[in-house]
Protein backbone atom coordinates (compact mmCIF):
# COMPACT_ATOMS: atom_id res chain seq x y z
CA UNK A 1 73.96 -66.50 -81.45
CA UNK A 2 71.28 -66.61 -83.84
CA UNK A 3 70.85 -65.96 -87.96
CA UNK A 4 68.12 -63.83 -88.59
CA UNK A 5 66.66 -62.60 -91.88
CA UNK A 6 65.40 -59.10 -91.75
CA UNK A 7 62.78 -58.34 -94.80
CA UNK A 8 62.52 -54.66 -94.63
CA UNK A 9 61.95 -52.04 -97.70
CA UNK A 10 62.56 -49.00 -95.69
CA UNK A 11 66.61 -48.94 -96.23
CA UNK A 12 67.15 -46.70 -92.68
CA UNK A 13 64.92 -48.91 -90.59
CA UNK A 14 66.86 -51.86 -92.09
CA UNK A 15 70.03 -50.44 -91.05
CA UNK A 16 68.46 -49.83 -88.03
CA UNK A 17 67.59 -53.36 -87.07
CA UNK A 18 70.78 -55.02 -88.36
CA UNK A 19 72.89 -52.65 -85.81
CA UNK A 20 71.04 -53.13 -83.25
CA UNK A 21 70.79 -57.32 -84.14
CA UNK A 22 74.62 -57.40 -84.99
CA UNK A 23 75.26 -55.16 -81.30
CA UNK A 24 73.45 -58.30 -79.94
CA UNK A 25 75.80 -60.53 -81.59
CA UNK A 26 73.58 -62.19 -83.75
CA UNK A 27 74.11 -62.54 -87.77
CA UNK A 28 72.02 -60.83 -89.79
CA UNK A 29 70.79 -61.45 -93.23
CA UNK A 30 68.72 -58.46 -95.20
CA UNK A 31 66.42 -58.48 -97.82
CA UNK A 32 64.26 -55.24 -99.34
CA UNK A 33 61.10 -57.00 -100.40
CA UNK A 34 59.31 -60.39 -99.64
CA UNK A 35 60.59 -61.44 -103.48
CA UNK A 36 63.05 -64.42 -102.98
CA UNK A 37 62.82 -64.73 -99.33
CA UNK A 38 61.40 -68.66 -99.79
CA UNK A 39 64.93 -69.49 -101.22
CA UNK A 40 66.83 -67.16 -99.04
CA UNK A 41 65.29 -69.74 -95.76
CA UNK A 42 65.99 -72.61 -97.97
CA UNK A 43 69.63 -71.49 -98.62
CA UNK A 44 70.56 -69.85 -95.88
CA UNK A 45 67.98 -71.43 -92.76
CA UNK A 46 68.17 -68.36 -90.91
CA UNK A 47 66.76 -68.82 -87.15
CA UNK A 48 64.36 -66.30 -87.27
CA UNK A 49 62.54 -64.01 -89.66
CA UNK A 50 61.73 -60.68 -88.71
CA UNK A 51 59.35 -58.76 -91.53
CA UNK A 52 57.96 -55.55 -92.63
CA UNK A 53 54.28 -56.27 -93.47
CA UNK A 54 53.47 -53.23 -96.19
CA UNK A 55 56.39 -53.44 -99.25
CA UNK A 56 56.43 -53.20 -102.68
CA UNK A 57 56.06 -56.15 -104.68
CA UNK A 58 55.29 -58.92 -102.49
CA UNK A 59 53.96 -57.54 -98.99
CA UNK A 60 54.65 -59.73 -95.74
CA UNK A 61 50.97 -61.25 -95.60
CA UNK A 62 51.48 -63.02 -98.43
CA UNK A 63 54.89 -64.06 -97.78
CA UNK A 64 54.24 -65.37 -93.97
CA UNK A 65 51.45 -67.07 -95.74
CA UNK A 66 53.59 -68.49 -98.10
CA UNK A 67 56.29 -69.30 -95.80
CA UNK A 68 54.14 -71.15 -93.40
CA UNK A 69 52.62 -73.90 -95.99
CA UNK A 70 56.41 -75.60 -96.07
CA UNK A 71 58.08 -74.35 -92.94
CA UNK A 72 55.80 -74.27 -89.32
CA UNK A 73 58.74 -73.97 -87.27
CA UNK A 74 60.52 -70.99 -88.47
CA UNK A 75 59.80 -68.06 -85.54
CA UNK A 76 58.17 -64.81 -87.59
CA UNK A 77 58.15 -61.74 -86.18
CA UNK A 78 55.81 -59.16 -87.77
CA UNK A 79 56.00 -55.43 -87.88
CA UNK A 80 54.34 -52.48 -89.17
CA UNK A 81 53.06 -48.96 -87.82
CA UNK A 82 49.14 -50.08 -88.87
CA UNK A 83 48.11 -51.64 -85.44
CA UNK A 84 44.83 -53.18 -87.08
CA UNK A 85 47.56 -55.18 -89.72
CA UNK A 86 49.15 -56.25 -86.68
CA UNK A 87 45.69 -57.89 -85.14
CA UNK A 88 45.54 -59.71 -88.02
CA UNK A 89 49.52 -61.16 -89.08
CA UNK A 90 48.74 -63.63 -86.19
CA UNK A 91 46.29 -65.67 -87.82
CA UNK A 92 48.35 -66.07 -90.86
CA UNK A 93 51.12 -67.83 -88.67
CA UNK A 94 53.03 -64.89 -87.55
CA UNK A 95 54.51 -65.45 -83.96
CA UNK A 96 55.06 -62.20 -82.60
CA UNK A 97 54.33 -58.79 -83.51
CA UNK A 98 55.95 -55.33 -83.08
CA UNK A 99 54.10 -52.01 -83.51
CA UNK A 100 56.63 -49.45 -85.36
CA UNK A 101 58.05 -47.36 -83.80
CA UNK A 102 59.85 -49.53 -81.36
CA UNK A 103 62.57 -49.53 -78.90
CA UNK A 104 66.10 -51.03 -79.29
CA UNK A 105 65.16 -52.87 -76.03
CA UNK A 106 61.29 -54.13 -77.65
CA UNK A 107 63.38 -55.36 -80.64
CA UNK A 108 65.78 -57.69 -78.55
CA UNK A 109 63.35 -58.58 -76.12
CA UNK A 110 60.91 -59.97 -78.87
CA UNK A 111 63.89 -61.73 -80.90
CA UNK A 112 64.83 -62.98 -77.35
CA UNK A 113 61.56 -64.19 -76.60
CA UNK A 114 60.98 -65.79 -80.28
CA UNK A 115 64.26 -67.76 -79.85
């Protein structure tokens, strides 16, 4: 299956995604903040990132941003419990969005679909 790289500063919700990613037999790479990330996808090339759009330190609108002036291709998926966030993560190169809270089933449908 697929390597994913989960950016996510809330530790239970991370836990929460990599279960339910792993369950779907895909491998899962986590980080806690947007911090690093740019190296993590050059190390690592994960398939698909799936982010958290409010953390500490360096949020996900600045990281898609960032992300998306060397790498086009790689499929984001954006989350966050602010809907009006989620209006806007699109613009800035996101692919997909998930409101939060979500489903196990809206989580591997969207990865699904992104793949």
């Amino acid at each position: 299956m697929a390597k994913i790289l989960v950016v996510e500063d809330e530790e239970v919700s991370l836990h929460f995604y990599t279960t339910v990613l792993q369950g779907a037999g895909h491998e899962v790479l986590q980080a806690s903040n947007g911090l690093g990330v740019a190296e993590i996808i050059h190390a690592q090339r994960p398939d698909l990132l799936l982010t958290d759009l409010v953390m500490p330190d360096c949020e996900g609108f600045e990281m898609i941003m960032s992300i998306r002036k060397t790498n086009k291709a790689l499929p984001i998926i954006a989350m966050s419990a602010h809907a009006n966030y989620l209006d806007l993560v699109g613009e800035l190169g996101a692919n997909a969005v998930l409101q939060k809270p979500f489903s196990k089933a809206d989580l591997t449908q969207a990865v699904a679909q992104a793949l």
